[in-house]
Protein backbone atom coordinates (compact mmCIF):
# COMPACT_ATOMS: atom_id res chain seq x y z
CA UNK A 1 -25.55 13.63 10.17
CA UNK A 2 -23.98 16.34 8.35
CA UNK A 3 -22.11 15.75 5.49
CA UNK A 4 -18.63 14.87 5.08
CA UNK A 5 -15.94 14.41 2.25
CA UNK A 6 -13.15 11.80 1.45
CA UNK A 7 -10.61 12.62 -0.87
CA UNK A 8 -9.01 9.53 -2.01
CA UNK A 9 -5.86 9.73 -3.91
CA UNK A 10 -5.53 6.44 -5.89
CA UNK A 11 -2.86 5.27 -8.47
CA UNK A 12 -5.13 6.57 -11.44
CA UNK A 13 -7.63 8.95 -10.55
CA UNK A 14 -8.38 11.34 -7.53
CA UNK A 15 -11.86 11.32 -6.24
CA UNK A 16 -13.74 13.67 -3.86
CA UNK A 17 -16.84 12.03 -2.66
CA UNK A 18 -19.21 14.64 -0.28
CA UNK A 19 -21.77 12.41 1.17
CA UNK A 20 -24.39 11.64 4.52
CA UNK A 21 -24.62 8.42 5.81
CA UNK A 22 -28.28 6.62 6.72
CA UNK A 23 -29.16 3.82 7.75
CA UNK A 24 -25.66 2.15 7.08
CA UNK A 25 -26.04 3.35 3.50
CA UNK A 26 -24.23 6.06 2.19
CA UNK A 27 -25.90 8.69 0.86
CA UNK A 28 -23.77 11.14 -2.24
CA UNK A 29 -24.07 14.77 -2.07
CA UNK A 30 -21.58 15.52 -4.75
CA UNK A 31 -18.28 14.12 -6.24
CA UNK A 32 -15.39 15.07 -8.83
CA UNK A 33 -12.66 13.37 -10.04
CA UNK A 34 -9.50 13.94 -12.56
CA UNK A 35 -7.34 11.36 -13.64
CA UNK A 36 -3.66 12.17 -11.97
CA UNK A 37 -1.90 8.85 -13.09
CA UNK A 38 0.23 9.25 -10.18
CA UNK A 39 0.87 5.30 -10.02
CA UNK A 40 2.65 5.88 -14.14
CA UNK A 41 5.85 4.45 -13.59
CA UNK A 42 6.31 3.71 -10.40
CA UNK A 43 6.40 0.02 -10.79
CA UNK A 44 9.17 0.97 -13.28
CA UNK A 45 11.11 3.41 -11.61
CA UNK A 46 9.59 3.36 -7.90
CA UNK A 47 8.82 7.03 -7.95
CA UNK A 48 6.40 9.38 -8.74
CA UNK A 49 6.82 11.45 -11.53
CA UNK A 50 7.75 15.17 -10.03
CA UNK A 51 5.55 16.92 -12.92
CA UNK A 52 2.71 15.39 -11.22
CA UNK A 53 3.36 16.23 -7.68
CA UNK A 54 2.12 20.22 -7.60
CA UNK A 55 -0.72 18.97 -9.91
CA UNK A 56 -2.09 16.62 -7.98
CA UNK A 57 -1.78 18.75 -4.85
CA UNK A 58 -3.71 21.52 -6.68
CA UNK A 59 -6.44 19.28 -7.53
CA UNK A 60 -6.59 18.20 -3.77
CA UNK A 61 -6.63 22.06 -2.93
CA UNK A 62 -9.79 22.52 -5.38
CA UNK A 63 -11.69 19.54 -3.83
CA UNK A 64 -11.16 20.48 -0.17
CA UNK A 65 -12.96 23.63 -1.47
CA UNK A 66 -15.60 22.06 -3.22
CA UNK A 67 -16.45 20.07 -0.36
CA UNK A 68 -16.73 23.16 2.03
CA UNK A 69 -19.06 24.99 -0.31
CA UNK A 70 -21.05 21.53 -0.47
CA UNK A 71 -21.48 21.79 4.05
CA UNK A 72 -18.54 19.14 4.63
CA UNK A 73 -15.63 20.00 7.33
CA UNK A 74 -12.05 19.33 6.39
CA UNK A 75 -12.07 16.17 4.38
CA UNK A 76 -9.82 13.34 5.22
CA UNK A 77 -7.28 12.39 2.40
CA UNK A 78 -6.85 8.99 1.78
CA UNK A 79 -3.45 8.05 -0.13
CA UNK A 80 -3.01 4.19 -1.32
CA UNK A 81 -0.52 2.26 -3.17
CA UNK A 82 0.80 4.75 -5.39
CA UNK A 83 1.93 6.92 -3.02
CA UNK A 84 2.66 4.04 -0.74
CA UNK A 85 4.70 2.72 -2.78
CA UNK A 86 6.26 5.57 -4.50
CA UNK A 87 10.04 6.75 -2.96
CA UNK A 88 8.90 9.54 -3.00
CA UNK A 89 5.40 9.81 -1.91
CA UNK A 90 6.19 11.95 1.09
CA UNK A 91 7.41 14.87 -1.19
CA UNK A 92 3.40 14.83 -2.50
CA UNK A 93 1.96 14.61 1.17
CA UNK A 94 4.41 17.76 1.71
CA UNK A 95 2.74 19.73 -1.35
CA UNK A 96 -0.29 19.00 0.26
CA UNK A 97 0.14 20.25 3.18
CA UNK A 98 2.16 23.51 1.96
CA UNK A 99 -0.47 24.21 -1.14
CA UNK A 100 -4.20 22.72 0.51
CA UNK A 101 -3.61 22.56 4.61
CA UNK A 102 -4.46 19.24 4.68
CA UNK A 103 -2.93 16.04 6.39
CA UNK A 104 -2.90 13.10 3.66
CA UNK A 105 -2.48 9.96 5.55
CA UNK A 106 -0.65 6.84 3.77
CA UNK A 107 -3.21 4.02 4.96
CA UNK A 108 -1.84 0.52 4.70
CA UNK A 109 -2.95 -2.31 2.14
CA UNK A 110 -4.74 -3.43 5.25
CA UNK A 111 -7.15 -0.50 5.95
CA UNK A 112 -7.55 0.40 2.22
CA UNK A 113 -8.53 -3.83 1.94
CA UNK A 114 -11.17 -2.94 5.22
CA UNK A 115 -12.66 0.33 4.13
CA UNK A 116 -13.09 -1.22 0.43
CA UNK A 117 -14.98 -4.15 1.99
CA UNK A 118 -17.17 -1.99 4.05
CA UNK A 119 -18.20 0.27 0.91
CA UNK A 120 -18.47 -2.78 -1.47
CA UNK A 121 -21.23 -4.16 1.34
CA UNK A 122 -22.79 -0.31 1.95
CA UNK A 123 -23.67 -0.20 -2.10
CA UNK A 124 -25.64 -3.54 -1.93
CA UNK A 125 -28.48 -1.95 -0.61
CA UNK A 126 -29.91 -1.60 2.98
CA UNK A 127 -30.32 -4.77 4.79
CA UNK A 128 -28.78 -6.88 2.05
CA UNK A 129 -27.07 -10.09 4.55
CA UNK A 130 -24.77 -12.60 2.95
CA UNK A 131 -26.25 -15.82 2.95
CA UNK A 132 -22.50 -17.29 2.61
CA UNK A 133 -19.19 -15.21 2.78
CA UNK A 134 -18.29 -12.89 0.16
CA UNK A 135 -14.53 -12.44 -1.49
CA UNK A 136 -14.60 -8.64 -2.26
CA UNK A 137 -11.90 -7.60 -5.00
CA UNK A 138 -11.32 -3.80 -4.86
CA UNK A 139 -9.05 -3.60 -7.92
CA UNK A 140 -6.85 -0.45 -7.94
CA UNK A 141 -4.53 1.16 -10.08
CA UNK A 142 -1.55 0.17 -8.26
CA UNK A 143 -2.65 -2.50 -6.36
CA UNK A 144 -5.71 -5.36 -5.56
CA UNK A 145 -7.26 -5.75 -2.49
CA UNK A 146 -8.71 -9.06 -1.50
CA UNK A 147 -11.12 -9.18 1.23
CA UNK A 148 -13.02 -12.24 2.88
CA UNK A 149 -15.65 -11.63 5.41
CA UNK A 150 -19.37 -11.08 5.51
CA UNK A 151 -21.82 -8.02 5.72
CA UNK A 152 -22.38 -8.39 9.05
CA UNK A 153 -19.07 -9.40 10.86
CA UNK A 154 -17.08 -7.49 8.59
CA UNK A 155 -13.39 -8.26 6.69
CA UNK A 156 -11.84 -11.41 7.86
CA UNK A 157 -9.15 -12.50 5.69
CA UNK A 158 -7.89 -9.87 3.86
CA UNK A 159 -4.42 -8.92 1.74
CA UNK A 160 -3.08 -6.78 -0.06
CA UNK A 161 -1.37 -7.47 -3.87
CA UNK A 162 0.87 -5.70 -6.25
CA UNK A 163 -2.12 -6.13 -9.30
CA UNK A 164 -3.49 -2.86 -9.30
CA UNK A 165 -4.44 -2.52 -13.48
CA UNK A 166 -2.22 0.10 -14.15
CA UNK A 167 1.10 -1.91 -12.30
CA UNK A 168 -0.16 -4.46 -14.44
CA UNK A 169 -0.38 -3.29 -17.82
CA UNK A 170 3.14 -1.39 -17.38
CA UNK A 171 4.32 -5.00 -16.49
CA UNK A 172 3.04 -7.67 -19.06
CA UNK A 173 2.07 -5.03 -22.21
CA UNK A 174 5.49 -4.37 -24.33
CA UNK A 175 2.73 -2.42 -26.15
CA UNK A 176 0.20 -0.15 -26.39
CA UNK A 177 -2.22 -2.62 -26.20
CA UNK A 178 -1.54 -6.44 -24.44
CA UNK A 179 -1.15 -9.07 -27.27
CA UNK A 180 -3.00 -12.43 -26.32
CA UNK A 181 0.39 -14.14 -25.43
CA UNK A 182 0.90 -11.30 -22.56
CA UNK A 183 -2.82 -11.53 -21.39
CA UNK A 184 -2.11 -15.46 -20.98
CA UNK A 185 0.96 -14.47 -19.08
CA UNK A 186 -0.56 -11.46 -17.11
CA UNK A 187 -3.91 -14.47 -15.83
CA UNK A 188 -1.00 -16.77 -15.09
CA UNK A 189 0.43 -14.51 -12.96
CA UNK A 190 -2.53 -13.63 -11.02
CA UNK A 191 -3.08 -17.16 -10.38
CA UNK A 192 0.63 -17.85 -9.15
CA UNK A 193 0.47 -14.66 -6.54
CA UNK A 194 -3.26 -15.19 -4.67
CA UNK A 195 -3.32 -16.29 -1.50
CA UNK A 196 -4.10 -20.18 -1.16
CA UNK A 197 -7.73 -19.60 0.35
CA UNK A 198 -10.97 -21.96 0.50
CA UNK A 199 -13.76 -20.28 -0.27
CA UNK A 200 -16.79 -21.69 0.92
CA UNK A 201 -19.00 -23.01 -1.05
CA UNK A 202 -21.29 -20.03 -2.75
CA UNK A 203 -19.27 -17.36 -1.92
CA UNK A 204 -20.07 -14.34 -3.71
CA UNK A 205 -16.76 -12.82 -5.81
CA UNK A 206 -17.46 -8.99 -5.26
CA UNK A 207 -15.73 -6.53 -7.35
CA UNK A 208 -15.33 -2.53 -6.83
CA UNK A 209 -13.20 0.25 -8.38
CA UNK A 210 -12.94 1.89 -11.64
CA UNK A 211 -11.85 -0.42 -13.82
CA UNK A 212 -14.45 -2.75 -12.33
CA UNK A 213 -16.89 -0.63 -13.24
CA UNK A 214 -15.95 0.59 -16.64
CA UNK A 215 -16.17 -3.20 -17.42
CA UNK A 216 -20.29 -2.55 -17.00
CA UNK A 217 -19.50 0.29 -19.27
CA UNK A 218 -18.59 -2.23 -22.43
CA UNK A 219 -20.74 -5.51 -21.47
CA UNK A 220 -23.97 -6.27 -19.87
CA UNK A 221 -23.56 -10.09 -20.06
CA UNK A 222 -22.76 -11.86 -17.30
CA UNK A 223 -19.34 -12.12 -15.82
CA UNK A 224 -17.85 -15.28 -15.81
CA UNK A 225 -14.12 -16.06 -16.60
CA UNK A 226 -14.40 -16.87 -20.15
CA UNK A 227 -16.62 -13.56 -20.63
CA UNK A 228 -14.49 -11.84 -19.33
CA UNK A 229 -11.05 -13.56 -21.07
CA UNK A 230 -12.83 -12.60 -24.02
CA UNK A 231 -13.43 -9.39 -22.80
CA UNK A 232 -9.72 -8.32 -22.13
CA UNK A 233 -8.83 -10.21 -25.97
CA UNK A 234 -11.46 -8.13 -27.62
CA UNK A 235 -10.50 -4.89 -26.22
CA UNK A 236 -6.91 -4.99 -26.68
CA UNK A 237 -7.50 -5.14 -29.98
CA UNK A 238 -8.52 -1.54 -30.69
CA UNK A 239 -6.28 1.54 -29.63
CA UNK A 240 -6.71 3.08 -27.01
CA UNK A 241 -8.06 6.27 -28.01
CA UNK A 242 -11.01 4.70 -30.05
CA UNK A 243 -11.96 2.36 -27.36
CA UNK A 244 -11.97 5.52 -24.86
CA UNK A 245 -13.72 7.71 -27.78
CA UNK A 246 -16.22 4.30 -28.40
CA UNK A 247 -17.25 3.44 -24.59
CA UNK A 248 -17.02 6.84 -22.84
CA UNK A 249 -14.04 6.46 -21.10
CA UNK A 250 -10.56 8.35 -20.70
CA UNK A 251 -7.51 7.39 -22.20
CA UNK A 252 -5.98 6.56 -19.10
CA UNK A 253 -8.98 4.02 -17.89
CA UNK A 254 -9.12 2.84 -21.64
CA UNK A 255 -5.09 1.82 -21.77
CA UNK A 256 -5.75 -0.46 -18.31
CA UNK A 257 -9.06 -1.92 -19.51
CA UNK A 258 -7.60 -5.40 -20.78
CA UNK A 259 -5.66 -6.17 -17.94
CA UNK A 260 -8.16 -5.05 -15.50
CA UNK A 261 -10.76 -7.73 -17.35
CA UNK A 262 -7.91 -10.50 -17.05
CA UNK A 263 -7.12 -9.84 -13.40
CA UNK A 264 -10.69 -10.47 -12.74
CA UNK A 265 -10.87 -13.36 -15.14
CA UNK A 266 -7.83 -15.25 -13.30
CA UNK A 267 -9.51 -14.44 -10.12
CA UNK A 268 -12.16 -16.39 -10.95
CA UNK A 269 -10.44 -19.33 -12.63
CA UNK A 270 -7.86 -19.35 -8.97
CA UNK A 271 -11.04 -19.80 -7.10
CA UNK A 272 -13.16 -22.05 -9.41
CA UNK A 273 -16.45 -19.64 -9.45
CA UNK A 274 -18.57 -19.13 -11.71
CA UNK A 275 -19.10 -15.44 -11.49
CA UNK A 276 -18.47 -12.20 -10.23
CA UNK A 277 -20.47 -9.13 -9.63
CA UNK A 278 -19.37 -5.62 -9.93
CA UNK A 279 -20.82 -3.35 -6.63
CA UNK A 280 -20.23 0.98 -6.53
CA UNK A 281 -19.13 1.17 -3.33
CA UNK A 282 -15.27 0.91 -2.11
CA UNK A 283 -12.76 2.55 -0.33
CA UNK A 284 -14.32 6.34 -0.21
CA UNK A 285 -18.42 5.09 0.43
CA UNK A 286 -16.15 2.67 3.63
CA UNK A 287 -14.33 5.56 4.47
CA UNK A 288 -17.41 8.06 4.98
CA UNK A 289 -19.02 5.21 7.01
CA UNK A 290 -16.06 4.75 9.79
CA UNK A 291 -16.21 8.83 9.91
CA UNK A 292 -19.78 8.18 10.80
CA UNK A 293 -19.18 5.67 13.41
CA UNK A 294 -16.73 8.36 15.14
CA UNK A 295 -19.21 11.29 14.05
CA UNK A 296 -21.62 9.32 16.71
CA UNK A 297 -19.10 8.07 19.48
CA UNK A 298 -18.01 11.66 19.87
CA UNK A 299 -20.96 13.14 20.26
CA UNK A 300 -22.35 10.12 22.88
CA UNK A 301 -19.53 10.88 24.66
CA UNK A 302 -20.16 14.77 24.62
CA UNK A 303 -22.99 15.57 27.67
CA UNK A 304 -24.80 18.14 25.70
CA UNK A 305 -25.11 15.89 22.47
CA UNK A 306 -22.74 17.02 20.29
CA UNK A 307 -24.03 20.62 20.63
């Protein structure tokens, strides 16, 4: 197939991913991203800040051309909890209509919890089955997604949680950086809000998104809760800017790091696994596989082929 483009506007970052999908697996062409921080605050005040708005449309204007000179059509903008959320997330979906000509569509935890499922499973390599049900945690900046289900037959269970890191952080760090008392606090909150699920036994705990990754950034040891409550401890103990200058990240990924790492930890410790495993697929790699799907359906439903 030709390729196409998701643009998904997130509480931290906006991403353009260009890609073709093969085989089930999704294939990149080109991406960008620049860290918005649209979700700063809004836990606070329930808006978005209005300096960010015409910013954050302009970047959405630059990646719709990007993905044209890269062979994509009109890529679909994805907005999640930030501008969900946000009182006033229909004054950004207005700049970017007025500034870029595109429709950004407000998806619900729901969909954002399906299409993260369906990209966490794409990334795992073709014909990769589940030999037991996987929990897949897409960890946002605004919000987590929780997603039970299995390659094959897709989400089952799935919900949608007000733990993104960056909601987080704002909430449990009085700081710049989370003292051990608020980590402790910030895992025992976790615990207290997930849903009251039984996980088979050997479910696989699944985890996507940027902070998910940037934890493979700063450790290559294995993942378990108590590597990973050390993990959060450790890094809130340097500032921000040296731990983003230290592990090649930005500032704004840096600041989240430590909650991200306890989220995860509690996660673990809620469901009594051992370990978790960080895929690079998610929402944008699900979202370029449902266009895909409808990519095909059209054109068997068009007599000449989609010609």
């Amino acid at each position: 197939m030709s390729p196409q483009a998701v643009i998904d506007v997130g509480s931290n970052t906006i991403h353009l991913l260009v890609g073709e999908v093969e085989n089930g697996a999704v294939l990149p062409v080109t991406g960008e991203k620049i860290s918005a921080r649209l979700g700063a605050g809004v836990d606070r005040t329930g808006r978005i800040e209005e300096g960010r708005i015409p910013l954050a449309a302009e970047a959405i204007r630059l990646f719709g051309m990007v993905a044209k000179m890269n062979g994509a059509p009109e890529p679909t903008v994805l907005a999640t909890s930030a501008v969900r959320d946000a009182k006033n997330g229909g004054e950004l979906v207005e700049e970017v209509r007025k500034k870029a000509g595109l429709e950004m569509r407000l998806i619900s935890g729901e969909e954002e919890a399906d299409l993260g499922f369906r990209g966490a499973v794409s990334a795992l390599g073709e014909g990769y089955v589940w030999e037991a049900p996987a929990l897949v945690v897409d960890l946002g900046g605004g919000s987590a997604q929780l997603i039970l289900g299995e390659a094959v037959k897709g989400a089952g269970k799935q919900v949608s949680l007000p733990l993104g890191s960056n909601r987080t952080t704002e909430r449990f760090s009085a700081g710049d950086r989370p003292r051990p008392k608020e980590l402790k606090a910030l895992r025992k909150a976790v615990r207290e809000m997930l849903p009251d699920w039984k996980l088979p036994k050997g479910t696989a705990i699944v985890a996507v998104g940027g902070s998910a990754r940037a934890i493979l950034k700063v450790t290559r040891e294995e993942l378990t809760a108590e590597r990973l409550k050390k993990l959060a401890e450790d890094l809130s103990q340097k500032p921000t800017a040296i731990l983003a200058r230290e592990e090649g990240l930005t500032p704004e990924r840096a600041r989240v790091l430590p909650a991200a790492a306890a989220t995860l930890a509690a996660i673990l410790e809620r469901y009594e696994k051992r370990s978790l495993t960080v895929a690079r697929g998610g929402i944008r790699e699900g979202a370029l596989l449902a266009l895909a799907e409808e990519a095909v359906k059209n054109a068997e439903g068009d007599p000449d082929g989609g010609k």
